[in-house]
N, C-alpha and C. Protein backbone atom coordinates (compact mmCIF):
# COMPACT_ATOMS: atom_id res chain seq x y z
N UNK A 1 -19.58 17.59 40.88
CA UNK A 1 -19.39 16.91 39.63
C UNK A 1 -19.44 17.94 38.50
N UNK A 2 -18.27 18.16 37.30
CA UNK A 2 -18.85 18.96 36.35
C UNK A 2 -19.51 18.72 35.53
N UNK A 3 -20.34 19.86 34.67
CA UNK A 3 -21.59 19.79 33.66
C UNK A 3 -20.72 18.94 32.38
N UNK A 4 -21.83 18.82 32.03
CA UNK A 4 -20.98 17.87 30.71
C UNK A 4 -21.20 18.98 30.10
N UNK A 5 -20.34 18.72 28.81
CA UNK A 5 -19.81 20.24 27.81
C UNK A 5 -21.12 19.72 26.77
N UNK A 6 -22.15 20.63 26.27
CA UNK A 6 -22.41 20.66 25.29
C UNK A 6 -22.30 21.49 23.96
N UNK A 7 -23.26 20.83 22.98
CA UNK A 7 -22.87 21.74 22.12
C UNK A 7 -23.96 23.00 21.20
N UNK A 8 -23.13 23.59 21.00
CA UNK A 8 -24.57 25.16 20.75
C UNK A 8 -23.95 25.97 19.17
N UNK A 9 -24.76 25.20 18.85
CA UNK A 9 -25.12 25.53 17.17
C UNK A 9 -26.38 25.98 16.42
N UNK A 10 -26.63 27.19 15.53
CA UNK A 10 -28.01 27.29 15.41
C UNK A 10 -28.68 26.64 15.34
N UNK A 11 -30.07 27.29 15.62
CA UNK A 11 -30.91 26.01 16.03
C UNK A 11 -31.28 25.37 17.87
N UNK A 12 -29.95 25.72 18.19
CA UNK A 12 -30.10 24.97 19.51
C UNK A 12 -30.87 25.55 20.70
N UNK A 13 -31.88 24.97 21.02
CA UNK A 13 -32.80 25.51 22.04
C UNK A 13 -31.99 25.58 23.58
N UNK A 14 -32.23 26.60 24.56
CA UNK A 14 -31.86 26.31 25.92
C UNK A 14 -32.39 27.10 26.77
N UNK A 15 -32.29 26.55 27.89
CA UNK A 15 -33.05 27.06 29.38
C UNK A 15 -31.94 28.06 29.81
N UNK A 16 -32.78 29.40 30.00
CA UNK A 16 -32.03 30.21 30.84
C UNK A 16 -32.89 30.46 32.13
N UNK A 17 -31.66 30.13 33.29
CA UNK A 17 -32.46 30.18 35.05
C UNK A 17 -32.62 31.06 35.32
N UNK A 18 -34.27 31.41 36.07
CA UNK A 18 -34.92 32.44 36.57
C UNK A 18 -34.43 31.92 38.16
N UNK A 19 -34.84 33.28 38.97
CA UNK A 19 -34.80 32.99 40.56
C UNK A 19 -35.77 32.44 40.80
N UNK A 20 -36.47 31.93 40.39
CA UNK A 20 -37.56 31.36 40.84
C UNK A 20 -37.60 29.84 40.13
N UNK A 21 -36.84 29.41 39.51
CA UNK A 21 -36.45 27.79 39.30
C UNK A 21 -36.75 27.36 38.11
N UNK A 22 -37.89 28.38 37.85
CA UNK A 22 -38.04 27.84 35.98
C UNK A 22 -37.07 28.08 35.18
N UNK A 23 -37.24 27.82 33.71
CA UNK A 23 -36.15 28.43 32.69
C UNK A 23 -36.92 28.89 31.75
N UNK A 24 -36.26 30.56 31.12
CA UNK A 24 -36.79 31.17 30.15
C UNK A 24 -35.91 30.26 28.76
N UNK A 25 -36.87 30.18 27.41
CA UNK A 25 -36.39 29.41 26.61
C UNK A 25 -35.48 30.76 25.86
N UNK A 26 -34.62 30.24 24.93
CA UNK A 26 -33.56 31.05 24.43
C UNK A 26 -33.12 29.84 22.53
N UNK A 27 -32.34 30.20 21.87
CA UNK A 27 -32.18 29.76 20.65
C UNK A 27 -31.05 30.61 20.27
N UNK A 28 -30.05 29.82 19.47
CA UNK A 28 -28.15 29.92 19.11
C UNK A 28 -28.69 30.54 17.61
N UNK A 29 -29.02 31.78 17.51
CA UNK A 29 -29.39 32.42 16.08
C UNK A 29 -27.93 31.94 15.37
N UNK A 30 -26.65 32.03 15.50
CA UNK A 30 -25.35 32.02 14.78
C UNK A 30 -24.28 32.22 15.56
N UNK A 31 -23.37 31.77 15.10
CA UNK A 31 -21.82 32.34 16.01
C UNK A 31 -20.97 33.28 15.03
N UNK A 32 -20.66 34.68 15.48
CA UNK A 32 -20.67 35.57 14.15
C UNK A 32 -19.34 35.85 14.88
N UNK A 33 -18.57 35.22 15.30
CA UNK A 33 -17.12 35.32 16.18
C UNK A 33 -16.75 34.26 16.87
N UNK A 34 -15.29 33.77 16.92
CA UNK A 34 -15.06 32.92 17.71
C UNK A 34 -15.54 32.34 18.97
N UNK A 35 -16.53 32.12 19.42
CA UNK A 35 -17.29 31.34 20.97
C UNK A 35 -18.16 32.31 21.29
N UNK A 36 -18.40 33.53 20.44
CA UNK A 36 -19.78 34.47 20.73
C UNK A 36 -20.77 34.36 20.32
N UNK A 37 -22.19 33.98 20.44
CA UNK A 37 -23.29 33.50 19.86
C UNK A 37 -24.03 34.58 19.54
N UNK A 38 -24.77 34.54 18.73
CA UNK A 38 -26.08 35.50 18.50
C UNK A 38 -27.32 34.79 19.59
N UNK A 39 -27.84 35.48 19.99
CA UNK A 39 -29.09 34.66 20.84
C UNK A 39 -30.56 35.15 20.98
N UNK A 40 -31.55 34.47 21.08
CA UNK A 40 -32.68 35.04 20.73
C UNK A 40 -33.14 34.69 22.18
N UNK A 41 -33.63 35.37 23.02
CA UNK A 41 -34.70 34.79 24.63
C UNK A 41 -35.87 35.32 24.41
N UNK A 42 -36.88 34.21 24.32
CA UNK A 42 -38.34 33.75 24.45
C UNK A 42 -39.17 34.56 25.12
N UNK A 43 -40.48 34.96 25.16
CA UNK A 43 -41.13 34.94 26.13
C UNK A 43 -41.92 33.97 26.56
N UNK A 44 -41.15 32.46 27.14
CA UNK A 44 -41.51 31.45 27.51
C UNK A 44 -41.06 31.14 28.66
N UNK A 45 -41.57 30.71 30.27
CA UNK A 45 -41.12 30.38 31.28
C UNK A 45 -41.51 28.94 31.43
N UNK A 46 -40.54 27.93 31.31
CA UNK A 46 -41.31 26.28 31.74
C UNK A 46 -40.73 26.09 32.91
N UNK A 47 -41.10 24.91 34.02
CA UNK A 47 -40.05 24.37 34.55
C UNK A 47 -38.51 23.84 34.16
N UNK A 48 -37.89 23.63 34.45
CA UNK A 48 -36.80 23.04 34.12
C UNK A 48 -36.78 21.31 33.20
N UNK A 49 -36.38 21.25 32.33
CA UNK A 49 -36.40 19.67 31.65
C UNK A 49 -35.65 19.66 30.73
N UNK A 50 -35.59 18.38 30.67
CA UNK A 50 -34.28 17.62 29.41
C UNK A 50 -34.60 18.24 27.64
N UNK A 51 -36.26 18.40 27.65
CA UNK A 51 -36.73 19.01 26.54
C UNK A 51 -37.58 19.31 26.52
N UNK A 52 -37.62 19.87 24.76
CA UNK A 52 -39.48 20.60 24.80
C UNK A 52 -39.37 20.14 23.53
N UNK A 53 -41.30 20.27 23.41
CA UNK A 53 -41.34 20.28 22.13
C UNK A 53 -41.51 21.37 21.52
N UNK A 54 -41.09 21.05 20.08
CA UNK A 54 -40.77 22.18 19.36
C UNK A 54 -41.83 22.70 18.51
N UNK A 55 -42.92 21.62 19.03
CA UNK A 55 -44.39 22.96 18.86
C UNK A 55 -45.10 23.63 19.41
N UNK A 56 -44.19 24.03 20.48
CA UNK A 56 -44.32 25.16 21.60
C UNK A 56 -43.75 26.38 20.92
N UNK A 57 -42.98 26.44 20.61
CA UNK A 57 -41.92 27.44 20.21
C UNK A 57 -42.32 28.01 18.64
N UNK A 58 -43.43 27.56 18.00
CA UNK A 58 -43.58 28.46 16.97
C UNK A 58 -44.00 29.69 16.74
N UNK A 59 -44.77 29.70 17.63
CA UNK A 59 -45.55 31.30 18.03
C UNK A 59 -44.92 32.20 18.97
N UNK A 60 -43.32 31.93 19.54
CA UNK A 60 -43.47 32.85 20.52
C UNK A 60 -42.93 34.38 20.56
N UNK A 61 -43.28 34.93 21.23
CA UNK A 61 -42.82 36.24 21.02
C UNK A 61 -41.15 36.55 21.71
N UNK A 62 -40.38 37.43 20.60
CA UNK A 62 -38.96 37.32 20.81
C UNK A 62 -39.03 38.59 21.74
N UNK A 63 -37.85 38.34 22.88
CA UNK A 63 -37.98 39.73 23.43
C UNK A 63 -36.57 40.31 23.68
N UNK A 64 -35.81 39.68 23.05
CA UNK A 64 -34.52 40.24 23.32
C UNK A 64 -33.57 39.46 21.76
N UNK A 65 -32.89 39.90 20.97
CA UNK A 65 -31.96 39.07 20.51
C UNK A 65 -30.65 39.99 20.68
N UNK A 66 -29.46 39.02 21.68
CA UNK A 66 -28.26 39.64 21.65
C UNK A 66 -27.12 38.91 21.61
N UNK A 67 -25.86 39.05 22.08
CA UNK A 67 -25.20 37.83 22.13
C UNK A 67 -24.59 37.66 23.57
N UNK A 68 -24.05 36.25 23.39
CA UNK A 68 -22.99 35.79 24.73
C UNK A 68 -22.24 35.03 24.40
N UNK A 69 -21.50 35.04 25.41
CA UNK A 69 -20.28 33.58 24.96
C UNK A 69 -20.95 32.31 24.93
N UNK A 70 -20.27 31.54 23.99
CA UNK A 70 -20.87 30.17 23.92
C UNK A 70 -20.51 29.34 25.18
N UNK A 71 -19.82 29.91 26.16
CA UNK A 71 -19.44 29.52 27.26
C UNK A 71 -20.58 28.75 27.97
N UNK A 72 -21.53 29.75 28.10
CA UNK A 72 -22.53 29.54 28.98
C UNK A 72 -23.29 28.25 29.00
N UNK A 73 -23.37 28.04 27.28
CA UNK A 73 -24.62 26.97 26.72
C UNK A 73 -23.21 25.55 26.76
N UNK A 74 -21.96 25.60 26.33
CA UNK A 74 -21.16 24.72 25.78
C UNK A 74 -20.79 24.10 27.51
N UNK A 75 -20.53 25.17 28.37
CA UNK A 75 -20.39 24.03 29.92
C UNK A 75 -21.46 23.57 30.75
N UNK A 76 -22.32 23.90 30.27
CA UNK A 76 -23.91 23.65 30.99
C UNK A 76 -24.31 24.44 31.77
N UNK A 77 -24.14 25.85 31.75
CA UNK A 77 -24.90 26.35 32.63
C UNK A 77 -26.00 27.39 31.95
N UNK A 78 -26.64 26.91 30.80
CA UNK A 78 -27.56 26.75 30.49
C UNK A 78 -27.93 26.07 29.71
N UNK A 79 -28.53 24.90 30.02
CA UNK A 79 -29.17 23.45 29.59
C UNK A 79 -29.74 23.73 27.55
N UNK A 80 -28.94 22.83 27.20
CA UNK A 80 -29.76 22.42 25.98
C UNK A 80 -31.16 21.42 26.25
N UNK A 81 -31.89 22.01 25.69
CA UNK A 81 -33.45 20.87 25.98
C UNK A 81 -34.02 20.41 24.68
N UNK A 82 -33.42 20.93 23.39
CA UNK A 82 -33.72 20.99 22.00
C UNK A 82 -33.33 22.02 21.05
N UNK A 83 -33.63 21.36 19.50
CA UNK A 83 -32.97 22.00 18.56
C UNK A 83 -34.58 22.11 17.66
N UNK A 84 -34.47 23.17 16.89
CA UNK A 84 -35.35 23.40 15.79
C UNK A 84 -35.30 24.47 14.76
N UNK A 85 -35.85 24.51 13.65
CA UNK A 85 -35.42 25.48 12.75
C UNK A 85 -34.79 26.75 13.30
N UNK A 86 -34.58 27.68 13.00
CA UNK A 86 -34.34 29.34 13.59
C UNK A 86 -35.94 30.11 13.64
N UNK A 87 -36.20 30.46 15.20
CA UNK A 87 -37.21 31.24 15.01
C UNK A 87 -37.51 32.42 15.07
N UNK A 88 -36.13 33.17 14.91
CA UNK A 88 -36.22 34.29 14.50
C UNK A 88 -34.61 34.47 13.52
N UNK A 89 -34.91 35.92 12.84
CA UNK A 89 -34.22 36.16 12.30
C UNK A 89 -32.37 37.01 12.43
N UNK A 90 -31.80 36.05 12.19
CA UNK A 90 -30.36 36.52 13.09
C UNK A 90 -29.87 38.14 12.08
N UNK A 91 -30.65 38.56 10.88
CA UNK A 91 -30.13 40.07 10.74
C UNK A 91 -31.10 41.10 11.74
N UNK A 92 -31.53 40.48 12.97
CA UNK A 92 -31.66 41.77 13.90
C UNK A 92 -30.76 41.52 15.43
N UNK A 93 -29.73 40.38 14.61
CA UNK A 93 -28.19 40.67 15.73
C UNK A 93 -27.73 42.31 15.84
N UNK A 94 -27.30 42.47 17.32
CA UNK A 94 -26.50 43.62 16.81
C UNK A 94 -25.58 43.71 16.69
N UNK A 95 -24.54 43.06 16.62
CA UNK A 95 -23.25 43.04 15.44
C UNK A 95 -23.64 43.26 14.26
N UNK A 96 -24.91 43.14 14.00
CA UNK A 96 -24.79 43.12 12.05
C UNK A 96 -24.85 44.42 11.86
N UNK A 97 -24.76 45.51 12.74
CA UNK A 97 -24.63 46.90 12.54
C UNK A 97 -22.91 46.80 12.46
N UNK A 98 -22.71 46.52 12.38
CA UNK A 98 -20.70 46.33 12.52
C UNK A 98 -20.12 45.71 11.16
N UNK A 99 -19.31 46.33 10.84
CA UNK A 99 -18.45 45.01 9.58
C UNK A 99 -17.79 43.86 9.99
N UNK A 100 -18.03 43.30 9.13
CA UNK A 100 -17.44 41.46 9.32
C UNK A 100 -16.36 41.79 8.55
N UNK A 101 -15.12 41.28 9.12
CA UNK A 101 -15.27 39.89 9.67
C UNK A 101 -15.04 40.18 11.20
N UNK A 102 -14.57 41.16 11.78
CA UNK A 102 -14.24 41.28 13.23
C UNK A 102 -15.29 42.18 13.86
N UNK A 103 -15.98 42.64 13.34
CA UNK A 103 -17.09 43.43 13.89
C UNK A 103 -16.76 44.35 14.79
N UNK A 104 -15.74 45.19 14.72
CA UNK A 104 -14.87 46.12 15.77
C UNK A 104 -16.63 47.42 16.34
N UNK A 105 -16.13 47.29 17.66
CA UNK A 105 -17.16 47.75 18.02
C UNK A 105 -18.40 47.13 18.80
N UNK A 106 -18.79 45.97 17.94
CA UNK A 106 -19.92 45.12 18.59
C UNK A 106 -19.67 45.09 20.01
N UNK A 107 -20.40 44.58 20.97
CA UNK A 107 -20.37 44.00 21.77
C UNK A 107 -21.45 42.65 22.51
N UNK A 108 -21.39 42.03 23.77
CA UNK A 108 -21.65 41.09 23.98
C UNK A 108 -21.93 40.75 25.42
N UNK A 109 -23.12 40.19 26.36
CA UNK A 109 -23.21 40.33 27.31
C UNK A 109 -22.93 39.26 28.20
N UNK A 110 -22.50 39.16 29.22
CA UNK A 110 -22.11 37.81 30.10
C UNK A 110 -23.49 37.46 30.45
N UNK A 111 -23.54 35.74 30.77
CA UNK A 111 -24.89 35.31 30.65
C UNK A 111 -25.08 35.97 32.07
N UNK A 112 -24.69 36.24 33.09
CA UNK A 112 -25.16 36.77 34.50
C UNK A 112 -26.54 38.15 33.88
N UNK A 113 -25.54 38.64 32.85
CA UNK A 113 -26.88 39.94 32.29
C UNK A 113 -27.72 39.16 32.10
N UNK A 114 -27.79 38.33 31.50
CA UNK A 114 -29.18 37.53 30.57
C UNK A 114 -29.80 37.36 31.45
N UNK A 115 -29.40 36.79 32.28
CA UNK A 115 -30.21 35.80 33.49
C UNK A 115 -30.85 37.45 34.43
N UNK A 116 -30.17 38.23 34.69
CA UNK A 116 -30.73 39.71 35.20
C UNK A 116 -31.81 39.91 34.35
N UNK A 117 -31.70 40.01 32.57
CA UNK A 117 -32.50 40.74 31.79
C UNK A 117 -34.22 39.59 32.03
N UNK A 118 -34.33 38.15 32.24
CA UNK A 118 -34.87 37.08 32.31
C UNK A 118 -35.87 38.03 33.70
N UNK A 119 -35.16 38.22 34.52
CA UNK A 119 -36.03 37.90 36.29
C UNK A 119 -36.82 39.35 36.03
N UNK A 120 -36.01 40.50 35.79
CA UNK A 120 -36.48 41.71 35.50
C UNK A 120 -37.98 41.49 34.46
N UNK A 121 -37.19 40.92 33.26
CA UNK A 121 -39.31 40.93 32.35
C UNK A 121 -40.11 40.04 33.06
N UNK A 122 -39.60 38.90 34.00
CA UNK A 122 -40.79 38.55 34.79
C UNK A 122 -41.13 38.99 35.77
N UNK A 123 -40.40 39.99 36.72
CA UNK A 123 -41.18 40.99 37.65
C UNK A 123 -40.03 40.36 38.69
N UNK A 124 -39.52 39.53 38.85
CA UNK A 124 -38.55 38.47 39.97
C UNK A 124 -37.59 39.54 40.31
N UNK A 125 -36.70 40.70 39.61
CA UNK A 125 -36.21 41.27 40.24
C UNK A 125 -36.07 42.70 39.40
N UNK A 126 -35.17 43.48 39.98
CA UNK A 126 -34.95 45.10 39.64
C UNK A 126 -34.86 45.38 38.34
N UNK A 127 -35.24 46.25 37.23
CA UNK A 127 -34.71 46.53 35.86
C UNK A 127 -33.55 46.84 36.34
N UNK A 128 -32.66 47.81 37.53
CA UNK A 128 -32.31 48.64 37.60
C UNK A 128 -30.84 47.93 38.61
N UNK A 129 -30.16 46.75 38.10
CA UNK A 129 -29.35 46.27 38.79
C UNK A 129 -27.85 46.57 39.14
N UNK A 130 -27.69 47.34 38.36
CA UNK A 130 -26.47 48.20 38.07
C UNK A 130 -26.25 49.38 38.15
N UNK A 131 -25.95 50.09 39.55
CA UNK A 131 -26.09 51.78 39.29
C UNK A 131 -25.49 52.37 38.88
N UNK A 132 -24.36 52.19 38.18
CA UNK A 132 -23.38 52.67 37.20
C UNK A 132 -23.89 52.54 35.57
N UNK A 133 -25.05 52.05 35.36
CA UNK A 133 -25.60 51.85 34.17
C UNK A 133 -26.98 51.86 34.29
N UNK A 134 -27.80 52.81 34.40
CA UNK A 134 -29.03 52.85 34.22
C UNK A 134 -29.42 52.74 32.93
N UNK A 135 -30.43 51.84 32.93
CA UNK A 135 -31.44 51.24 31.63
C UNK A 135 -30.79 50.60 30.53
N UNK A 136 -29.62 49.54 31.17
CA UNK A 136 -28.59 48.95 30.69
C UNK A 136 -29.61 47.74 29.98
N UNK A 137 -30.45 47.04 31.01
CA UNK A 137 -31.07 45.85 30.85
C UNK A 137 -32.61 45.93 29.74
N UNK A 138 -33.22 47.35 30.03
CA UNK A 138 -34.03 47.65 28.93
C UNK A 138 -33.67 47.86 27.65
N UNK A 139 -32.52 48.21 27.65
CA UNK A 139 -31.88 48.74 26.10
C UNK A 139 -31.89 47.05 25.52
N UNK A 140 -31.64 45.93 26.41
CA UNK A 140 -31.50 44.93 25.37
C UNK A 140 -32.89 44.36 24.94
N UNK A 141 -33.75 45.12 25.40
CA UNK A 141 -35.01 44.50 24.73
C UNK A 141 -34.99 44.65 23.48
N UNK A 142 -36.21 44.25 22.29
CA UNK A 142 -36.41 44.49 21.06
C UNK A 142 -37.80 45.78 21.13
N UNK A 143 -36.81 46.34 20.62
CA UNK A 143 -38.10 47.44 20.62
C UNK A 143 -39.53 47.33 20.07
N UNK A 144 -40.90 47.66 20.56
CA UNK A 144 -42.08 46.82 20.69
C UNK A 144 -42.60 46.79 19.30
N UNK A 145 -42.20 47.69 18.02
CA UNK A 145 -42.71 47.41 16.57
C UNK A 145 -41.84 46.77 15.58
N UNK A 146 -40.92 45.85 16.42
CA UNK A 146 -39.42 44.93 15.39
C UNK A 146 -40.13 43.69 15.43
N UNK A 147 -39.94 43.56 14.57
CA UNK A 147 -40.37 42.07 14.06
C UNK A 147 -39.32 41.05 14.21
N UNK A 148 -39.07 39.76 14.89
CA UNK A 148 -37.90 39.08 14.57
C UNK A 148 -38.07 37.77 14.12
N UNK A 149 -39.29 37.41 14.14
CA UNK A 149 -39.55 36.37 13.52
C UNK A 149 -39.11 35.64 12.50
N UNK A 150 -38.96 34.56 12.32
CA UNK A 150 -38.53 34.32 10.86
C UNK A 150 -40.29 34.03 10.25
């Protein structure tokens, strides 16, 4: 049966799948290009569910903000569970190192990375998944004295 299409607009909270069945939480900082999102991933692991509340999510620590296609969140293969203010700040996208309006240069990761960059900070699998790119998946961290909070 296919996923129903949703929709991913800032604000919009979603589960990204670990190998191990939970979902790391994530948030649609902006779409700064046609179907490419800005994205912020949590350091939050829940089970899987329809939602959360969104007074979980005020304190948490950001550990990655990058982008992906809106593909991922808009066909369901990673669950919207909720929407809430922005909790972090979308000028530590990295496109915003790029000029608008086309941002020549930027780039953008397929959610398969995300879901790699997810299992890796929880210990579930290799930093090192790609041997044609070493320390591909650490580079998308936020480096440990950036603030992204809003």
């Amino acid at each position: 049966m296919p996923k129903k299409r949703q929709t991913a607009v800032p604000g919009t909270i979603f589960g990204i799948p670990r190998l191990d069945g939970q979902i790391v939480l994530g948030q649609v900082l902006e779409e700064y290009y046609p179907k490419i999102l800005a994205i912020a991933v949590f350091d939050l692991a829940v089970p899987p569910t329809d939602s959360v509340d969104p007074a979980l999510l005020s304190d948490l620590k950001v550990i990655s903000i990058t982008a992906v296609a809106q593909a991922e969140i808009a066909k369901g293969y990673w669950k919207v569970v909720g929407s809430a203010p922005l909790l972090a700040d979308p000028a530590f996208s990295p496109h915003r190192k790029f000029s608008p309006p086309h941002y020549i240069g930027a780039s953008w990761c397929s959610g398969g990375i995300i879901e790699k960059l997810v299992d890796a900070y929880y210990g579930l699998s290799t930093w090192e998944p790609y041997p044609g790119r070493p320390g591909h998946l650490k580079s998308l961290l936020l480096e440990s004295g950036e603030a992204a909070s809003n």
